[in-house]
C-alpha atoms as a PDB file:
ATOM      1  CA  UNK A   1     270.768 145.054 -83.894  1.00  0.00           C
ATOM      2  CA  UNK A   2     272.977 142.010 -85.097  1.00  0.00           C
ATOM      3  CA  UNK A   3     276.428 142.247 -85.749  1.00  0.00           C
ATOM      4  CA  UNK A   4     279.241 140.167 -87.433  1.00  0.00           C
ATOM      5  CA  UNK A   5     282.943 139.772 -86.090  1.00  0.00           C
ATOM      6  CA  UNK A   6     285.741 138.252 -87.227  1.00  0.00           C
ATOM      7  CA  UNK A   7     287.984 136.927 -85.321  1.00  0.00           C
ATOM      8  CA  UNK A   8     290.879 134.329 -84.952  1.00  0.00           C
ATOM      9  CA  UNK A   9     292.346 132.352 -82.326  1.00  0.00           C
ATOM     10  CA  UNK A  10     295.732 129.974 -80.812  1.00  0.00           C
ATOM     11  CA  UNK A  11     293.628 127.089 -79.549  1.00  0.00           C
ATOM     12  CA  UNK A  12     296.327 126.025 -77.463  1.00  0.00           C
ATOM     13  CA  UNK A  13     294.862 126.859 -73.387  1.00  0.00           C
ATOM     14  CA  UNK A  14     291.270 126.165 -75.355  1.00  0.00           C
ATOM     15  CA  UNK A  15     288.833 123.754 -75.015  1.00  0.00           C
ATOM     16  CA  UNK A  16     288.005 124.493 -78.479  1.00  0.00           C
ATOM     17  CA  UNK A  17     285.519 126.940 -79.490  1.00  0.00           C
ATOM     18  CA  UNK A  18     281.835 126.509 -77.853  1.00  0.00           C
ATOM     19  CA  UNK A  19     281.273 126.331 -74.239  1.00  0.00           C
ATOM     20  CA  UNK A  20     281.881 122.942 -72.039  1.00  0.00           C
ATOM     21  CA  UNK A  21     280.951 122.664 -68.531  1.00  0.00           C
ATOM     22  CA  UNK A  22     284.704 121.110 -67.714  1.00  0.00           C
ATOM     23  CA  UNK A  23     287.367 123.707 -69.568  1.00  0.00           C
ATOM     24  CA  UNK A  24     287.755 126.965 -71.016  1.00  0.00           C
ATOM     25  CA  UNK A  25     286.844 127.581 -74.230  1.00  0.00           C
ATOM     26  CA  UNK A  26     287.418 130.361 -76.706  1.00  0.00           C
ATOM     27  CA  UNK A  27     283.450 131.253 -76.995  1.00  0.00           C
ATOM     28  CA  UNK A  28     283.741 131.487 -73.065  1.00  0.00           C
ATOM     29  CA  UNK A  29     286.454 133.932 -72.907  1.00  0.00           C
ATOM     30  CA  UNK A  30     284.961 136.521 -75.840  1.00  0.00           C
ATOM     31  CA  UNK A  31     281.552 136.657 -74.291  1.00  0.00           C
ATOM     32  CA  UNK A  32     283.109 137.579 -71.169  1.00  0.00           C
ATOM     33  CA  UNK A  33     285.218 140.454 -72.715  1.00  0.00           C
ATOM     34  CA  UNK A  34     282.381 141.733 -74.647  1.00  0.00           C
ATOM     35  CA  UNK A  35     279.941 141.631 -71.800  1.00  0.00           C
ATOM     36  CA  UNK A  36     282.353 144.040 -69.716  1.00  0.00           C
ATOM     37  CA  UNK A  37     283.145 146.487 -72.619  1.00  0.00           C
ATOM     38  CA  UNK A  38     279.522 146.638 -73.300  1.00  0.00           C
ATOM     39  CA  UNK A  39     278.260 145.983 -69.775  1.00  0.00           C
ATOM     40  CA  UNK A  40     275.403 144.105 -70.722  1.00  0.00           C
ATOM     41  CA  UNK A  41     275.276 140.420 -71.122  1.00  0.00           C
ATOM     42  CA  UNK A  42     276.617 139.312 -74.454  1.00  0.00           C
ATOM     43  CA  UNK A  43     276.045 135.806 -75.907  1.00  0.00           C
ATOM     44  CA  UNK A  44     278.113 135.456 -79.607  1.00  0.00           C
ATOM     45  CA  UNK A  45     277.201 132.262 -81.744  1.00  0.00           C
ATOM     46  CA  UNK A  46     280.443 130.845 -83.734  1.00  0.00           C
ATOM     47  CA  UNK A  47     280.623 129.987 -87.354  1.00  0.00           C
ATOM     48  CA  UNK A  48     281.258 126.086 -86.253  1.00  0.00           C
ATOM     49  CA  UNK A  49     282.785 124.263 -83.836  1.00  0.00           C
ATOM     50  CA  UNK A  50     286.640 123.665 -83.223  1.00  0.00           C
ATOM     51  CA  UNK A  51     288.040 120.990 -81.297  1.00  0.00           C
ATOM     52  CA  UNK A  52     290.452 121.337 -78.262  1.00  0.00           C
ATOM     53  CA  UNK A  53     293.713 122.654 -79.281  1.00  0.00           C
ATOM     54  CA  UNK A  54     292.815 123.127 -82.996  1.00  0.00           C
ATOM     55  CA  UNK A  55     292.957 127.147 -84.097  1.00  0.00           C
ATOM     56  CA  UNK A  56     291.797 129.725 -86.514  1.00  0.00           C
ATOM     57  CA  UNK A  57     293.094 132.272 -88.461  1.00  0.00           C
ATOM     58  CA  UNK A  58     289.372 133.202 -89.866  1.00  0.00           C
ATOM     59  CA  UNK A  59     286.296 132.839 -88.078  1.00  0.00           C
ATOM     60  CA  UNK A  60     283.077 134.307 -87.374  1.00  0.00           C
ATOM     61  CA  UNK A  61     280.741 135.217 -85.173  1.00  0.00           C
ATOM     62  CA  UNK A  62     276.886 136.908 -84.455  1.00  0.00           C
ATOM     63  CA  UNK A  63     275.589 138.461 -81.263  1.00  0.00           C
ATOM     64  CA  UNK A  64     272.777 141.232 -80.709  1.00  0.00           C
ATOM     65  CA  UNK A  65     273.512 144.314 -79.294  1.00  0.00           C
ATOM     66  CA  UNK A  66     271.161 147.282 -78.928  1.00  0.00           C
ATOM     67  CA  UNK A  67     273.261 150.040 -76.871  1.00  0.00           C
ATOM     68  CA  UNK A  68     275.901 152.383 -78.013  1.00  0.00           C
ATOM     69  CA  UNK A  69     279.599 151.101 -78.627  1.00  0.00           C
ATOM     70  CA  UNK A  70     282.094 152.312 -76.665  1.00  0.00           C
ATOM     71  CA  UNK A  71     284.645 154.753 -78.627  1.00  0.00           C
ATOM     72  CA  UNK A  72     287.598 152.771 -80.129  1.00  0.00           C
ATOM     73  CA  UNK A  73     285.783 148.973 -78.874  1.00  0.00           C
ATOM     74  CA  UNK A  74     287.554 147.007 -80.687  1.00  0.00           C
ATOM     75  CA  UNK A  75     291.101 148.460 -79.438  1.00  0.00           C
ATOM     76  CA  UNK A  76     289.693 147.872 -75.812  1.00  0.00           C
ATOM     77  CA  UNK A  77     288.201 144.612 -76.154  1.00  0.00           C
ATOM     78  CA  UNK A  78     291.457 143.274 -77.487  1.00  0.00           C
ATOM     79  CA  UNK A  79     293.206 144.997 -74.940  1.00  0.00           C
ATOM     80  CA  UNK A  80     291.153 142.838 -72.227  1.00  0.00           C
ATOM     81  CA  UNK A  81     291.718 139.452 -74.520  1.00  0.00           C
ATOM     82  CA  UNK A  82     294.411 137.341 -73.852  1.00  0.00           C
ATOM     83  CA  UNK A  83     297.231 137.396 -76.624  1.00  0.00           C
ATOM     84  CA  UNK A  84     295.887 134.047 -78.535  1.00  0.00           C
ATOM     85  CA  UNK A  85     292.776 135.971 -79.369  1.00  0.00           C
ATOM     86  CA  UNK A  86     292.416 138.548 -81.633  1.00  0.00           C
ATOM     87  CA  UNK A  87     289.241 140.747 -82.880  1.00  0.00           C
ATOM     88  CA  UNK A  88     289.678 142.205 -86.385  1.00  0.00           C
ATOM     89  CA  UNK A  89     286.968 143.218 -87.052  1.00  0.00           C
ATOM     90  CA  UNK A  90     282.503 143.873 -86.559  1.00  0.00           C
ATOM     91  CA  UNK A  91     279.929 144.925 -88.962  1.00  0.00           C
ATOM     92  CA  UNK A  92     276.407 145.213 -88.754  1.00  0.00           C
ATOM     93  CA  UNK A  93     274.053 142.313 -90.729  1.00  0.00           C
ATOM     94  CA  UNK A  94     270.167 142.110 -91.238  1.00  0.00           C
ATOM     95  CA  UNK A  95     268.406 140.626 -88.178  1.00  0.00           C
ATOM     96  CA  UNK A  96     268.326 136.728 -89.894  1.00  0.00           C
ATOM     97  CA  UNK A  97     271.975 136.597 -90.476  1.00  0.00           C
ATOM     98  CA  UNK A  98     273.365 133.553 -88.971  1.00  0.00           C
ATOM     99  CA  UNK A  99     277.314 133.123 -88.765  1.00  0.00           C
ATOM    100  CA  UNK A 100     276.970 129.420 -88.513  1.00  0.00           C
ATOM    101  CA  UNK A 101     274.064 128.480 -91.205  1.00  0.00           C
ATOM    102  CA  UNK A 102     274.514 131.091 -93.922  1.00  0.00           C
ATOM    103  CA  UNK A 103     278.143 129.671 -94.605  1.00  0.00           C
ATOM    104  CA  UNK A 104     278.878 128.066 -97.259  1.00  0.00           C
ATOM    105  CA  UNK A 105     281.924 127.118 -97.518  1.00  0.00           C
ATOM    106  CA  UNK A 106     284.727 126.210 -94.766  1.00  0.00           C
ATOM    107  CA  UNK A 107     288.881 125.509 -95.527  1.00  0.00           C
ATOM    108  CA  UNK A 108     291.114 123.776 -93.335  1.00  0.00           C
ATOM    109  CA  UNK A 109     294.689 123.268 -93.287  1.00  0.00           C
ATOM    110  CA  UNK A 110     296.661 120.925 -91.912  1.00  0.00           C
ATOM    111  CA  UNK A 111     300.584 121.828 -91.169  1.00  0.00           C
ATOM    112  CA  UNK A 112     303.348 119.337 -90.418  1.00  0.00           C
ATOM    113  CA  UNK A 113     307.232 119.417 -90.340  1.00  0.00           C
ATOM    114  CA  UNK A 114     309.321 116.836 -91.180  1.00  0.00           C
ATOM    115  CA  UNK A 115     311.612 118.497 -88.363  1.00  0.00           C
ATOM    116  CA  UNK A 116     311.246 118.880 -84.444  1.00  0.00           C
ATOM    117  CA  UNK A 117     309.471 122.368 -84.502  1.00  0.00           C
ATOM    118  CA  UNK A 118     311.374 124.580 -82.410  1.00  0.00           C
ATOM    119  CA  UNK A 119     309.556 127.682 -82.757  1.00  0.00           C
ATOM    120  CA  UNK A 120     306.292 126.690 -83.606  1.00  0.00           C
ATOM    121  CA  UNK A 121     305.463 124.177 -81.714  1.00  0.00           C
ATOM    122  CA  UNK A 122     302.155 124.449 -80.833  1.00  0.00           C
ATOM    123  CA  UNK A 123     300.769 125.087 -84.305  1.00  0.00           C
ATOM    124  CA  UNK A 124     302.255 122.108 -86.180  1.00  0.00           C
ATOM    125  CA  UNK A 125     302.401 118.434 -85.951  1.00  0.00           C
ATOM    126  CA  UNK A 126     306.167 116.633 -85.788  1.00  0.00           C
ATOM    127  CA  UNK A 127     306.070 113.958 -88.213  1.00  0.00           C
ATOM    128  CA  UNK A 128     309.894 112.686 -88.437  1.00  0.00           C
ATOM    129  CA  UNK A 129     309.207 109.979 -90.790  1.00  0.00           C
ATOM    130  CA  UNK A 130     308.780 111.642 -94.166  1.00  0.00           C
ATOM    131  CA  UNK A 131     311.343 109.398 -95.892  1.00  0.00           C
ATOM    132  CA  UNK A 132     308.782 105.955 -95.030  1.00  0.00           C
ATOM    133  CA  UNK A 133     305.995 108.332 -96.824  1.00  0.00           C
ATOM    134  CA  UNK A 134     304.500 107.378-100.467  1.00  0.00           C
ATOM    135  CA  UNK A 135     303.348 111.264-101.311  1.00  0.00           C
ATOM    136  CA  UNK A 136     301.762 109.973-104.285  1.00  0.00           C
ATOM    137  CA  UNK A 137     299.275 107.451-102.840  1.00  0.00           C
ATOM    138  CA  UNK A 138     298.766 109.935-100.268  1.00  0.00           C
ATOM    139  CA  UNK A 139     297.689 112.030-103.223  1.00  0.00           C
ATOM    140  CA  UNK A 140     295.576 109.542-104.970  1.00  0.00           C
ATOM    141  CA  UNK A 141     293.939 108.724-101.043  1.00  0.00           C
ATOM    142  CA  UNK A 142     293.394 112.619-100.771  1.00  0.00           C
ATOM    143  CA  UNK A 143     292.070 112.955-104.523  1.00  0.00           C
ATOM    144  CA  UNK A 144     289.919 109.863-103.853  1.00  0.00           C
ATOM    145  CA  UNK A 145     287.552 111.255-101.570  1.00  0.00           C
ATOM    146  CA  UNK A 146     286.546 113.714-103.947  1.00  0.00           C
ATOM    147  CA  UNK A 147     284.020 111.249-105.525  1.00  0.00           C
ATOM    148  CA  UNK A 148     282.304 111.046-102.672  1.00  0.00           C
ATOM    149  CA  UNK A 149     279.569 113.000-100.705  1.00  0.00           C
ATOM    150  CA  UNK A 150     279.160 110.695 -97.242  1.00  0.00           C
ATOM    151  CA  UNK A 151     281.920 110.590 -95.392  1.00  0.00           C
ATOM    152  CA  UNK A 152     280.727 108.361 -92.292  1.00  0.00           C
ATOM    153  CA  UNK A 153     284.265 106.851 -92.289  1.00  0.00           C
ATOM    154  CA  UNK A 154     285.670 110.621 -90.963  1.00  0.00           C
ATOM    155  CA  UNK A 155     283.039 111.350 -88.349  1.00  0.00           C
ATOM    156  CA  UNK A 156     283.775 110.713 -84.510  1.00  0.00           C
ATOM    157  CA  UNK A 157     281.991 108.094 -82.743  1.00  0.00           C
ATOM    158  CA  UNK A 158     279.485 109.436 -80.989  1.00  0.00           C
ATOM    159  CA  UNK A 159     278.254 112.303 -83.511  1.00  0.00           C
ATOM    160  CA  UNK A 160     275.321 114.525 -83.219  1.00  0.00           C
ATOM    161  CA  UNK A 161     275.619 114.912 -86.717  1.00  0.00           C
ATOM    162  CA  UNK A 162     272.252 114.574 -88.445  1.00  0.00           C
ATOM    163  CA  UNK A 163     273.702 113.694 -92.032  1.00  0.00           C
ATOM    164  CA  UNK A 164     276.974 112.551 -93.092  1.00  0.00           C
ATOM    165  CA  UNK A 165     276.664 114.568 -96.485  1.00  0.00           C
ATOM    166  CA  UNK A 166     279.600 116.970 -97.162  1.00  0.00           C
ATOM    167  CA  UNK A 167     279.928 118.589-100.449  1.00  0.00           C
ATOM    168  CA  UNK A 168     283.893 118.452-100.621  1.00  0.00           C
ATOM    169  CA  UNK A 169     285.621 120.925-103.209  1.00  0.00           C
ATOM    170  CA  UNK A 170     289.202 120.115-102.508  1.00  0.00           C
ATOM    171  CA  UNK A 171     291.550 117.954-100.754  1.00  0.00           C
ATOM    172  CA  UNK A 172     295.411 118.235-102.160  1.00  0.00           C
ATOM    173  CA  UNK A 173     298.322 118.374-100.376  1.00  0.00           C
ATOM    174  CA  UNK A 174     301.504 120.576-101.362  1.00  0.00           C
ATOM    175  CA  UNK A 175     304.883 119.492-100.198  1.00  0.00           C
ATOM    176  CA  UNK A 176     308.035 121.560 -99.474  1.00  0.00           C
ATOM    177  CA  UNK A 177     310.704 118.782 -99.054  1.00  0.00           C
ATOM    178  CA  UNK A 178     313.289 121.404 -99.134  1.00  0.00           C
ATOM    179  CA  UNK A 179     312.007 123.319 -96.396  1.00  0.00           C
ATOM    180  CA  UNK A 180     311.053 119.761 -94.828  1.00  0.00           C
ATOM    181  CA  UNK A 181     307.264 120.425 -94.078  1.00  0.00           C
ATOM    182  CA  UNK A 182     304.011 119.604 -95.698  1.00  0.00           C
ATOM    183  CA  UNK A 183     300.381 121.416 -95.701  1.00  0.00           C
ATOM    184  CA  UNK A 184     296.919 119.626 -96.203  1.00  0.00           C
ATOM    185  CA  UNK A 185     294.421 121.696 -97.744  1.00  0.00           C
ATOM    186  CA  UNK A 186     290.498 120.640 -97.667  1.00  0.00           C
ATOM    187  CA  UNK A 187     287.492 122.955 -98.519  1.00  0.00           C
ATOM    188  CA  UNK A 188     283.734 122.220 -98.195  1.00  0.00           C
ATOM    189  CA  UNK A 189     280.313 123.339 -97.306  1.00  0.00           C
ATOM    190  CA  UNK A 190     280.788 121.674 -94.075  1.00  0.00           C
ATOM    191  CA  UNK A 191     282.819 119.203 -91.918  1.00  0.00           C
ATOM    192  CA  UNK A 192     281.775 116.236 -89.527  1.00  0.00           C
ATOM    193  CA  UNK A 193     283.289 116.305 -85.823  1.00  0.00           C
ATOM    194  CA  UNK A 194     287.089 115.292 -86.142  1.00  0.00           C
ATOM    195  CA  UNK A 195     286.634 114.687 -90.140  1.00  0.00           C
ATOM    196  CA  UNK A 196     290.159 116.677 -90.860  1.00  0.00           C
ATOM    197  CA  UNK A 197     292.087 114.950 -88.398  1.00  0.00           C
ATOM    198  CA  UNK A 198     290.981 111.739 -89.201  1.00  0.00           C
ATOM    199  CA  UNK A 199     291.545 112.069 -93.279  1.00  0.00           C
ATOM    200  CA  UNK A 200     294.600 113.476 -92.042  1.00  0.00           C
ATOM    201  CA  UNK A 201     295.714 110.527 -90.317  1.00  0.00           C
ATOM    202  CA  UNK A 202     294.044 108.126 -93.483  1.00  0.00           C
ATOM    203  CA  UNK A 203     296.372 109.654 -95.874  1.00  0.00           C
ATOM    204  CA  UNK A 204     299.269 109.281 -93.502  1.00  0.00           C
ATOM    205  CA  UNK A 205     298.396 105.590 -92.788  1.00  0.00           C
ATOM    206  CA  UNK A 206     297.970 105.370 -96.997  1.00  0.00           C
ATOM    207  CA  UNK A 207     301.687 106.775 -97.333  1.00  0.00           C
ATOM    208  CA  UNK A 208     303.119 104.512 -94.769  1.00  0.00           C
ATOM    209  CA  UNK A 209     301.582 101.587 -96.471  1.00  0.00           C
ATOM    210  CA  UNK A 210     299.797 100.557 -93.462  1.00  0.00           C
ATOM    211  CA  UNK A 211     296.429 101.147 -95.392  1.00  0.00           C
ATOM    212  CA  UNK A 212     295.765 100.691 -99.237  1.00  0.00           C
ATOM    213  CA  UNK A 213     294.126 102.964-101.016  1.00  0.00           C
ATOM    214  CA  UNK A 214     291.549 100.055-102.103  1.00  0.00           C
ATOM    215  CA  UNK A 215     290.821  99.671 -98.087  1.00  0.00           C
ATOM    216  CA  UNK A 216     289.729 103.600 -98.080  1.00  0.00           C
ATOM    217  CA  UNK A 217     287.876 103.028-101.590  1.00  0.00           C
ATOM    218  CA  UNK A 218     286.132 100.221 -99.738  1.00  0.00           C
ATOM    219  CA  UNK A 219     285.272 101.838 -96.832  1.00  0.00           C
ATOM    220  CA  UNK A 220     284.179 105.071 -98.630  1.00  0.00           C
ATOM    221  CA  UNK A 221     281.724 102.575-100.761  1.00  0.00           C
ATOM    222  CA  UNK A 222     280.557 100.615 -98.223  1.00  0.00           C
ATOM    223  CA  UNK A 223     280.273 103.754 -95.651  1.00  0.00           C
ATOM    224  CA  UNK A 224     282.101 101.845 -92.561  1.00  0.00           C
ATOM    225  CA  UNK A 225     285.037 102.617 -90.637  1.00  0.00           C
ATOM    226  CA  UNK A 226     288.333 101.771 -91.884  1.00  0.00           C
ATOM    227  CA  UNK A 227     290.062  98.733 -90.972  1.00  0.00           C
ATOM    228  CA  UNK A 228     292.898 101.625 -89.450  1.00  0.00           C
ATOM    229  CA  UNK A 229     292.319 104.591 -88.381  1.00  0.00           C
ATOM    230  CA  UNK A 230     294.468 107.389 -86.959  1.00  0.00           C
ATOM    231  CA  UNK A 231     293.441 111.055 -85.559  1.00  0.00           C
ATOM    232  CA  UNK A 232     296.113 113.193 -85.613  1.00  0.00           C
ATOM    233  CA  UNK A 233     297.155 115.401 -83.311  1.00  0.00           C
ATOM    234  CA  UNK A 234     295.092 118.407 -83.674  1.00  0.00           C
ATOM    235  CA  UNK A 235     297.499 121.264 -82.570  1.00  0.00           C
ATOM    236  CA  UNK A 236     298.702 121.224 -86.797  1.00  0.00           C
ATOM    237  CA  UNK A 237     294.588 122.145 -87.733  1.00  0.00           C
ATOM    238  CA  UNK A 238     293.821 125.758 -88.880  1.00  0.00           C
ATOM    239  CA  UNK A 239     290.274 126.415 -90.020  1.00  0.00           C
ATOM    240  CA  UNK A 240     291.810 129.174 -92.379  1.00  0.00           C
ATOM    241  CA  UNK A 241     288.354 130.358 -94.704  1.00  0.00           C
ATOM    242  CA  UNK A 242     284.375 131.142 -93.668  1.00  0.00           C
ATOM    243  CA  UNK A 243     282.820 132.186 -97.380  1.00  0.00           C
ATOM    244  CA  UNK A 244     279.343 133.837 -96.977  1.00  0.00           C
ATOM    245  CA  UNK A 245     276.713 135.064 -99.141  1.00  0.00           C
ATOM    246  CA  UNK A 246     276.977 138.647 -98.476  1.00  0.00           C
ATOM    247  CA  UNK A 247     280.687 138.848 -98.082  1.00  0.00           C
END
C-alpha cells in the first residue's frame, strides 16, 4: 500500500532534505524512525528538495508499506524524532501517487528582521539596513519576474535541472516597518536549486541600488546571470504550501 505524510521540519542540524553521503539530512533521520516503528525497511520520497538549513512548515512525503501499523504510530514515531521534526499526519493514496510529481504548486517565504533576532534566530535572516532599502523597486524587481517563464538567472551553477521553465504565480513582498521585519512570498509549479535565495538576494541588491531593475530586465531577456548576484542566507526560507490534485 502507499501512503502520504505530512510533515514539517527546523532545518537547522540538516543537510537539507534528501540524503548526502557527507551530513545528516532530514529524509535520513525519518526513514530511520519509521523503519524501527515499523521494523521493516522504510524508504519515504519527499515532495522536493530543501537546501541545508532552509525549513518547512508543509511538506510531503510517499513510502510503501504493506504490514499492520502499530497502535497510536504517529504518537510514537514523533516520540523517537528529534524536536525539529514533526509528523502530522498519513493517509493512504492509490499505488501511482507521487508526492514529488503530482504537485502542482509550491510557496515559499522568505522572513527577515530589520532587528538582531533574539529569539528566533535560526529561522530569520538579520538585515540591519532597512533604512538604505528602496521597497518600491524591490517591488517592481519582484513584480518583474512575473512576465517571465525561464528563470536561468535564479538557478545554481551546476544544476541538474533539465528545464529552466517555472510557471510563477506570485512574488510580492509585505512589509511591517512597525514591527521592523519583512516577508517574501513566491508561489509556483516548481523552483530551480537556490532560485528563492537568489531572487531574494536580486531584490535586495535592487533596493540597495547596487542593481537596476533594467540590469534584472536584461538578464531575464537575455537569460544570463546578472552582473550581481547575492544568495542569501538560507536559515530565513520556509517552503510553507505543497497543493495536490487530490487534496
Amino acid at each position: 500500500m502507499r501512503y502520504f505524510s505530512e510533515l514539517a521540519y527546523n532545518g537547522t542540524n540538516y543537510c537539507g532534505w534528501q540524503r548526502q553521503p557527507n551530513g545528516i539530512t532530514v529524509q535520513e533521520v525519518v526513514e530511520k524512525a519509521f523503519s524501527t516503528i515499523l521494523r521493516t525497511p522504510i524508504s519515504v520520497y519527499g515532495c522536493g528538495r530543501t537546501d541545508t538549513g532552509v525549513h518547512a512548515s508543509q511538506f510531503f512525503i510517499h513510502f510503501d508499506f504493506d504490514g499492520t501499523y502499530p497502535r497510536e504510530f504517529i504518537a510514537r514515531v514523533n516520540k523517537f524524532l528529534p524536536r525539529d521534526i514533526l509528523i502530522k499526519n498519513i493517509f493512504e493514496v492509490t499505488p501511482e501517487v507521487s508526492a514529488r510529481f503530482d504537485a502542482y504548486h509550491r510557496s515559499y517565504e522568505y522572513h527577515i528582521s530589520f532587528q538582531k533576532a533574539l529569539f528566533n534566530k535560526e529561522t530569520v535572516f538579520h538585515f540591519p539596513f532597512a533604512k538604505k532599502l528602496d521597497f518600491e523597486k524591490m517591488q517592481a524587481a519582484a513584480g518583474l519576474l512575473l512576465n517571465y517563464t525561464s528563470f536561468f538567472p535564479f538557478c545554481k551553477t551546476k544544476s541538474d535541472a533539465k528545464t529552466m521553465i517555472c510557471d510563477m504565480k506570485r512574488a510580492e513582498w509585505v512589509i511591517d516597518e512597525k514591527a521592523g521585519r519583512m516577508t517574501f512570498y513566491i508561489s509556483a509549479n516548481r523552483f530551480l536549486r537556490g532560485m528563492v535565495r537568489l531572487i531574494v538576494g536580486m531584490c535586495l541588491n535592487v533596493g540597495l541600488g547596487k542593481l537596476e531593475i533594467g540590469d534584472v530586465k536584461e538578464a531575464m531577456d537575455k537569460q544570463v546571470r546578472l552582473k550581481k548576484d547575492l544568495s542569501v542566507e538560507a536559515k530565513g526560507l520556509f517552503l510553507t504550501e505543497i497543493r495536490y490534485p487530490f487534496l
